[in-house]
C-alpha atoms as a PDB file:
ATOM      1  CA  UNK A   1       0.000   0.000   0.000  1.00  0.00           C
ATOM      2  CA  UNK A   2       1.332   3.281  -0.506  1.00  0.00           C
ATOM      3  CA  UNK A   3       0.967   5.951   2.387  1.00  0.00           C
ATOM      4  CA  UNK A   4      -1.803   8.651   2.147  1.00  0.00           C
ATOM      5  CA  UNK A   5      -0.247  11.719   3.400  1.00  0.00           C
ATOM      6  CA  UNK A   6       0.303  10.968   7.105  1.00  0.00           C
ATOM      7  CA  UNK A   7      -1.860  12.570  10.357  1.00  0.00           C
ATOM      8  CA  UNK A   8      -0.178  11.735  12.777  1.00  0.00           C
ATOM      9  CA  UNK A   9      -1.814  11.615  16.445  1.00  0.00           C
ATOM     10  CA  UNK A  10       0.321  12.202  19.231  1.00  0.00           C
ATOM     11  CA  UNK A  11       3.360  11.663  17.773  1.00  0.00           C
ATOM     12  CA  UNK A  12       6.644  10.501  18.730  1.00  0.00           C
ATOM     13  CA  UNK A  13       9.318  13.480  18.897  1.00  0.00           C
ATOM     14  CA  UNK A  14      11.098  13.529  15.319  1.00  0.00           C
ATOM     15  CA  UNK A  15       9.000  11.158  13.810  1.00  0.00           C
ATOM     16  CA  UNK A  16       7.343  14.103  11.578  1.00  0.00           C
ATOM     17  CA  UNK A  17      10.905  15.288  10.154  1.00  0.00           C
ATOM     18  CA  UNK A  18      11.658  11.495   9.657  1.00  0.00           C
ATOM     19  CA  UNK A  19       8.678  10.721   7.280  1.00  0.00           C
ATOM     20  CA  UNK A  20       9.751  13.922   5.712  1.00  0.00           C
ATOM     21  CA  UNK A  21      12.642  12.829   4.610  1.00  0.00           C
ATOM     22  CA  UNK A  22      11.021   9.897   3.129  1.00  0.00           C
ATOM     23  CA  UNK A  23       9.144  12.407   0.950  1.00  0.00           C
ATOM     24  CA  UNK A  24       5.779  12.497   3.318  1.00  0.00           C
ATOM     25  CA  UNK A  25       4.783  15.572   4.681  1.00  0.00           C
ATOM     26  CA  UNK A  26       2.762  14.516   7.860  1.00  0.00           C
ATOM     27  CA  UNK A  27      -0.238  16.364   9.652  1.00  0.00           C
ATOM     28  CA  UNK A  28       0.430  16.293  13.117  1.00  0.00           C
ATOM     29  CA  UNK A  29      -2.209  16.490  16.060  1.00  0.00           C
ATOM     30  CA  UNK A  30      -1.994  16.761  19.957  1.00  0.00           C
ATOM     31  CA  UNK A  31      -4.243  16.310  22.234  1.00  0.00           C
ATOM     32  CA  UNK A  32      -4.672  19.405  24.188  1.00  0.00           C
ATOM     33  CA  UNK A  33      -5.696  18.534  28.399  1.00  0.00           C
ATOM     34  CA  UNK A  34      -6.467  21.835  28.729  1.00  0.00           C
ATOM     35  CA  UNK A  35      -9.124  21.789  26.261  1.00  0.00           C
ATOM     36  CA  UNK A  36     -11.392  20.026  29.405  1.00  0.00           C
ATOM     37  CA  UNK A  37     -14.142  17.366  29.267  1.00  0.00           C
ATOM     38  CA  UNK A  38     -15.474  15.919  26.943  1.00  0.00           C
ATOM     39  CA  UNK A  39     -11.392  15.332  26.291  1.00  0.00           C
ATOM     40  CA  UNK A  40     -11.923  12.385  23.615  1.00  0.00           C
ATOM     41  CA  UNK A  41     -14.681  14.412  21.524  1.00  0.00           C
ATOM     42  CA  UNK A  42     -12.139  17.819  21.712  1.00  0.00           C
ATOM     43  CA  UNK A  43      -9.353  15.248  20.535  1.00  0.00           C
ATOM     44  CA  UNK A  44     -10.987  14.294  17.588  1.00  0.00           C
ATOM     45  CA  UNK A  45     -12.449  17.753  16.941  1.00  0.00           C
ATOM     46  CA  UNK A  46      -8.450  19.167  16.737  1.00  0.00           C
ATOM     47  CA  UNK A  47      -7.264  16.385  14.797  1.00  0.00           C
ATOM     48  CA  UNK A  48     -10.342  17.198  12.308  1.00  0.00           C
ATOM     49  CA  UNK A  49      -9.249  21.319  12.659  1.00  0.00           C
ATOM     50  CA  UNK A  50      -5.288  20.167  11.981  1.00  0.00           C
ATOM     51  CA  UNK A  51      -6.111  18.102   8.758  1.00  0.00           C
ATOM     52  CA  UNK A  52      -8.652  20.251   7.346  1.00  0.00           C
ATOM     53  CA  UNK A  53      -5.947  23.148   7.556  1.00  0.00           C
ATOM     54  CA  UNK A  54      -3.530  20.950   5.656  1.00  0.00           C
ATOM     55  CA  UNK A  55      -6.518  19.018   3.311  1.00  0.00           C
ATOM     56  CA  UNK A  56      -4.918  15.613   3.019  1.00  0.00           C
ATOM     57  CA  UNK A  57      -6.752  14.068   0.349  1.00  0.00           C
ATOM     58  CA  UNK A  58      -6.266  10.224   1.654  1.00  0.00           C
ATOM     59  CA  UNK A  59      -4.723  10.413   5.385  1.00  0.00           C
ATOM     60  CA  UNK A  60      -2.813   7.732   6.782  1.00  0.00           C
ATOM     61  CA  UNK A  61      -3.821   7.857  10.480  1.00  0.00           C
ATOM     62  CA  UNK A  62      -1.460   6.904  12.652  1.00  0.00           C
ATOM     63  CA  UNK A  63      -2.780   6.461  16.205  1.00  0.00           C
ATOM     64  CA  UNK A  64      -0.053   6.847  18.867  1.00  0.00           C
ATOM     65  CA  UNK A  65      -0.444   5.881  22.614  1.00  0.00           C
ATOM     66  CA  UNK A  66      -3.702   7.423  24.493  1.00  0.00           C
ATOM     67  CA  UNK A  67      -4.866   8.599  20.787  1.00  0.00           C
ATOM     68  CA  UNK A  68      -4.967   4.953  19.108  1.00  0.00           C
ATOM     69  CA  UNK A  69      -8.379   4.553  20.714  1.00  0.00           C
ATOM     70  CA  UNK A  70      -9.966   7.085  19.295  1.00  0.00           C
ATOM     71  CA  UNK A  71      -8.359   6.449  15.507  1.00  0.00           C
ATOM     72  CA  UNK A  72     -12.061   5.250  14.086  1.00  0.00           C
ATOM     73  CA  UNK A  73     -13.422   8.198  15.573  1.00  0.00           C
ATOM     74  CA  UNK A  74     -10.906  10.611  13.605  1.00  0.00           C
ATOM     75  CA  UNK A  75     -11.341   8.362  10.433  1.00  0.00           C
ATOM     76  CA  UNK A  76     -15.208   8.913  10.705  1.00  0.00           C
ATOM     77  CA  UNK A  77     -14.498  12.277  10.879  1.00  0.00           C
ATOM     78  CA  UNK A  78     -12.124  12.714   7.421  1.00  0.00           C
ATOM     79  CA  UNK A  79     -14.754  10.140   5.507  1.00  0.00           C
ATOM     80  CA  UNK A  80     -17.149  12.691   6.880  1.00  0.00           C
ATOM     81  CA  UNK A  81     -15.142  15.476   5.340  1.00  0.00           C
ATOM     82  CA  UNK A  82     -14.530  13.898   2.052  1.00  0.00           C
ATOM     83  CA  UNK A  83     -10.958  12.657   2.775  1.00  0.00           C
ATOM     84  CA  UNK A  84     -11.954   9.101   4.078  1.00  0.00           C
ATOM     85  CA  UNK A  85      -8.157   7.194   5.160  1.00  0.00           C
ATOM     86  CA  UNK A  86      -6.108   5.261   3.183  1.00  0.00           C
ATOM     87  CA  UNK A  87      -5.505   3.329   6.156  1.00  0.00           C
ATOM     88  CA  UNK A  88      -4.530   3.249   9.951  1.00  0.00           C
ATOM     89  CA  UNK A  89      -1.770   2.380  12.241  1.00  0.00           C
ATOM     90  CA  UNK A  90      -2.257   1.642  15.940  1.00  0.00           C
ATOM     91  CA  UNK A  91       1.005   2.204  17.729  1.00  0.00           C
ATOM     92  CA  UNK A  92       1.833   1.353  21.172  1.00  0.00           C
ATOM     93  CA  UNK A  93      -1.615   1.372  22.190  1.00  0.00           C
ATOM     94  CA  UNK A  94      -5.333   0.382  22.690  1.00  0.00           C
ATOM     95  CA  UNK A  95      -7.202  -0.491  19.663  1.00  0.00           C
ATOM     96  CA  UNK A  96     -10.486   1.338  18.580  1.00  0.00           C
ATOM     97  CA  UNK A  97     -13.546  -1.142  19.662  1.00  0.00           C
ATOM     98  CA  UNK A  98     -17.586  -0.855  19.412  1.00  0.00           C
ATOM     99  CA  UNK A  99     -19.372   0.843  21.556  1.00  0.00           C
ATOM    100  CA  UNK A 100     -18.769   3.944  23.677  1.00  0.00           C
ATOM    101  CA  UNK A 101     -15.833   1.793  26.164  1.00  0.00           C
ATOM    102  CA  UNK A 102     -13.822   4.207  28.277  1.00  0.00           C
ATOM    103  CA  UNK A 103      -9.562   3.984  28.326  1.00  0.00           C
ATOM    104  CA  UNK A 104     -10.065   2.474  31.273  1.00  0.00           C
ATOM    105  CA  UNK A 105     -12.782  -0.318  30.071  1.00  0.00           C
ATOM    106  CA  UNK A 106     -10.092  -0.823  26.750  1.00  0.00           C
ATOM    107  CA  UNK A 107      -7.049  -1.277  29.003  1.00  0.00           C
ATOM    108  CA  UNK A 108      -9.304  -3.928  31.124  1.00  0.00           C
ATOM    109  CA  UNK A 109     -10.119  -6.124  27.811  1.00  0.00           C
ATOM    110  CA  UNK A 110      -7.693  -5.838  25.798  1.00  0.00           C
ATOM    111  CA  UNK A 111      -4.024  -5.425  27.902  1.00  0.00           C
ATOM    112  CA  UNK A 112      -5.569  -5.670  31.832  1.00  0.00           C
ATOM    113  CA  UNK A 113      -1.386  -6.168  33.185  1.00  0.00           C
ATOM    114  CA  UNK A 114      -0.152  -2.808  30.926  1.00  0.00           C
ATOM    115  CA  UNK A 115      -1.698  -0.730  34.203  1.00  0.00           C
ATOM    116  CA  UNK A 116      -1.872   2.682  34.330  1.00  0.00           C
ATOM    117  CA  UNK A 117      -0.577   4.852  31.254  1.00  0.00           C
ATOM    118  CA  UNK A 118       3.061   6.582  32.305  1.00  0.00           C
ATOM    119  CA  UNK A 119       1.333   9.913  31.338  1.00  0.00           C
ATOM    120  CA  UNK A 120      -2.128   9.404  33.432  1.00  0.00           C
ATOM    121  CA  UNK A 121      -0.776  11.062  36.441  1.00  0.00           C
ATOM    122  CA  UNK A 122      -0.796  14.217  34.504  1.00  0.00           C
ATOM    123  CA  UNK A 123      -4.245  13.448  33.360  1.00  0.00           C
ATOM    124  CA  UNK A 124      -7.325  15.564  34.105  1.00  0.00           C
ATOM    125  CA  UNK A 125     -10.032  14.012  36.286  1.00  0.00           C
ATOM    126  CA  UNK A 126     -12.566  11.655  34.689  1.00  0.00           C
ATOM    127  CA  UNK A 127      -9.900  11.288  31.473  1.00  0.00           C
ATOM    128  CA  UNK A 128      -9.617   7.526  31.880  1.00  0.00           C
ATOM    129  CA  UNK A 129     -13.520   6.733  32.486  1.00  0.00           C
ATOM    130  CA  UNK A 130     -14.998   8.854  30.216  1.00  0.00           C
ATOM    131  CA  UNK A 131     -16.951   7.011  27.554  1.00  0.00           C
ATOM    132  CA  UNK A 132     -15.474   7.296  24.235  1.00  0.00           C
ATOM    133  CA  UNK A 133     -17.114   8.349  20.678  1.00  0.00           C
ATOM    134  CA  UNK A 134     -19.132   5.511  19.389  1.00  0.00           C
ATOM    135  CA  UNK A 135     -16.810   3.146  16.668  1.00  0.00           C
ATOM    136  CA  UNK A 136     -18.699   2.039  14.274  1.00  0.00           C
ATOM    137  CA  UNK A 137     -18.101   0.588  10.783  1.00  0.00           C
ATOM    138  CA  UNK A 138     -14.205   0.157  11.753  1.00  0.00           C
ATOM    139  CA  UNK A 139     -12.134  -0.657   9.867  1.00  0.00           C
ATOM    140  CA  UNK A 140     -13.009   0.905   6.707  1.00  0.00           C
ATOM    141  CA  UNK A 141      -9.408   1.197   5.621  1.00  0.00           C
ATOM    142  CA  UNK A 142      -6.311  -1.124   6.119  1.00  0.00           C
ATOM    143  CA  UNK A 143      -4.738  -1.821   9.556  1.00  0.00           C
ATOM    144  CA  UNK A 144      -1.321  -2.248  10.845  1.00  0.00           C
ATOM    145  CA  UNK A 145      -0.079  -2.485  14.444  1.00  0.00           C
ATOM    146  CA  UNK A 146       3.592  -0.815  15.438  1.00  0.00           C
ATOM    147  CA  UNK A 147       4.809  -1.611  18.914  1.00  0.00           C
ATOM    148  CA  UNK A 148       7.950  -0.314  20.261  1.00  0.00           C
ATOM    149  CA  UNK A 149       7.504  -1.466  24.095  1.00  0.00           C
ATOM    150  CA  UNK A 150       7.070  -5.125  24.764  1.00  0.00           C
ATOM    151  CA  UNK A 151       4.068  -4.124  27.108  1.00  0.00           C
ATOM    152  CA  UNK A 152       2.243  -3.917  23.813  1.00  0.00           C
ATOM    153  CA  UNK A 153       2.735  -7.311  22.998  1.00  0.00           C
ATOM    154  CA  UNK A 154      -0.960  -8.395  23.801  1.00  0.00           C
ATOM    155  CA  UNK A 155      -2.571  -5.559  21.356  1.00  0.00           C
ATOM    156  CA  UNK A 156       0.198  -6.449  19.256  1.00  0.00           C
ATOM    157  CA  UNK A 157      -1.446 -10.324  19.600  1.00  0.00           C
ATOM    158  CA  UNK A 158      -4.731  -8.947  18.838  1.00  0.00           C
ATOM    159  CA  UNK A 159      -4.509  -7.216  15.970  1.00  0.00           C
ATOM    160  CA  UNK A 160      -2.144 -10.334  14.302  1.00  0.00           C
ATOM    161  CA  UNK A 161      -5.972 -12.334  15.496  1.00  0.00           C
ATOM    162  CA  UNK A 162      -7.603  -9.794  13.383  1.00  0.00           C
ATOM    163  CA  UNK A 163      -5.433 -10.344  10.136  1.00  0.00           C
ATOM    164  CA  UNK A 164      -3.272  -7.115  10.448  1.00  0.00           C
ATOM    165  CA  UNK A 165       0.496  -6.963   9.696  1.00  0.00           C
ATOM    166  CA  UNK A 166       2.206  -6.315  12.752  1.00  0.00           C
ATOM    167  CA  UNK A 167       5.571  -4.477  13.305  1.00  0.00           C
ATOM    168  CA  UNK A 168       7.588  -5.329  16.356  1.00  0.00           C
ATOM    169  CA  UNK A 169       9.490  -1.803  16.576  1.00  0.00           C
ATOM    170  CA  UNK A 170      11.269  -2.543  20.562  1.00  0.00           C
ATOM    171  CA  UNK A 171      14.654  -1.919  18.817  1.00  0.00           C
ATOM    172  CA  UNK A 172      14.130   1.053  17.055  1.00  0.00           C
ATOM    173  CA  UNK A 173      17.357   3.478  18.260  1.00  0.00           C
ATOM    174  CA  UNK A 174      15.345   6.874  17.366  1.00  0.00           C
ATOM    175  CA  UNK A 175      12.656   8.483  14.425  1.00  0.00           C
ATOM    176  CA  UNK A 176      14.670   7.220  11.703  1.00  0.00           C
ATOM    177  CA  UNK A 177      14.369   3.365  12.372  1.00  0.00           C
ATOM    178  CA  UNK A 178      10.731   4.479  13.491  1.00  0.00           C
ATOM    179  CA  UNK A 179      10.079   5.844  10.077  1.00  0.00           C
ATOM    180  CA  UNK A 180      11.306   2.939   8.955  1.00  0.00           C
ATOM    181  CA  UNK A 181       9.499   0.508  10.573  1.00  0.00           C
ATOM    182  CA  UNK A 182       6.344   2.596  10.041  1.00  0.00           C
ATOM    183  CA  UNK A 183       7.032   2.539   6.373  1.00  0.00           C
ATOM    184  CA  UNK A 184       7.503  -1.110   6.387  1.00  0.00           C
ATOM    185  CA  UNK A 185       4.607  -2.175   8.048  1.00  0.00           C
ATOM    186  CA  UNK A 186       2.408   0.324   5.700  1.00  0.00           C
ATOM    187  CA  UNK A 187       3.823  -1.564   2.889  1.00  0.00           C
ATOM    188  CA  UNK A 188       2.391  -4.595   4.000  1.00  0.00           C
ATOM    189  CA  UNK A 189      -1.277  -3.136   4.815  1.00  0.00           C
END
């Protein structure tokens, strides 16, 4: 598959300038805390401001960490715009699933030893049990899985169930072998 133009959601530092040097000039979106409850809904709704600034015609979504989750809900949101995804990557995360499941419900089913996120001291209240948009429809586009911390290994599992290529990425040494492992895995979505 070759990469849509990349939006990537909560990034790794450097990763951006890497893919640029491959030629791709990613879309990058944070999520903002201090943008306040509903925090998954005001994700989405920046990630949907940040691409529609830069128009990708085909984004490849790449879904990094506490973001991954809410990957379906950001693809609904570019088909809805007219620039439906050329496909998705869920790195080092929890995968998208039906329903309106909180962070906390996803990290019960689908990793229950990964425990708390490193960053979810610095959370705001109600972050982790808030329900989540709905996914529905999801996948619509190809699916990889990129994991570059062996706590990932059950999503990692999970997403090999599902058919998806999967990229074992623990001995990447900075954004270049990153790029490079997100460019190989793409390539066999």
């Amino acid at each position: 598959m070759r990469p849509g133009r990349p939006l990537l959601l909560s990034a790794w530092p450097g990763l951006a300038e890497a893919l640029e040097a491959h030629g791709l000039a990613p879309v990058s979106a944070a999520p903002d805390p201090a943008a306040g409850p509903p925090y998954a809904a005001s994700f989405v709704a920046a990630a949907s401001l940040a691409a529609a600034a830069q128009a990708p015609p085909a984004p490849l979504i790449v879904a990094v960490g506490e973001a991954a989750p809410l990957a379906a809900a950001v693809g609904a949101a570019q088909r809805a715009a007219r620039r439906p995804p050329s496909g998705y990557v869920i790195a080092d995360g929890l995968m998208p699933q039906p329903g309106t499941p909180s962070r906390a419900d996803l990290r019960r089913a689908q990793n229950p030893d990964l425990g708390p996120d490193p960053g979810a001291a610095q959370a705001p209240p109600g972050y982790g049990s808030e329900p989540l948009p709905p996914v529905q429809d999801w996948p619509d586009a190809p699916c990889g899985y990129l994991y570059t911390d062996a706590r990932h290994a059950p999503c990692a599992r999970r997403a090999a169930l599902r058919g998806w290529p999967v990229k074992d990425a623990t001995g990447a040494a900075g954004p270049a072998d990153l790029a490079e492992a997100l460019l190989s895995l793409v390539e066999e979505m």
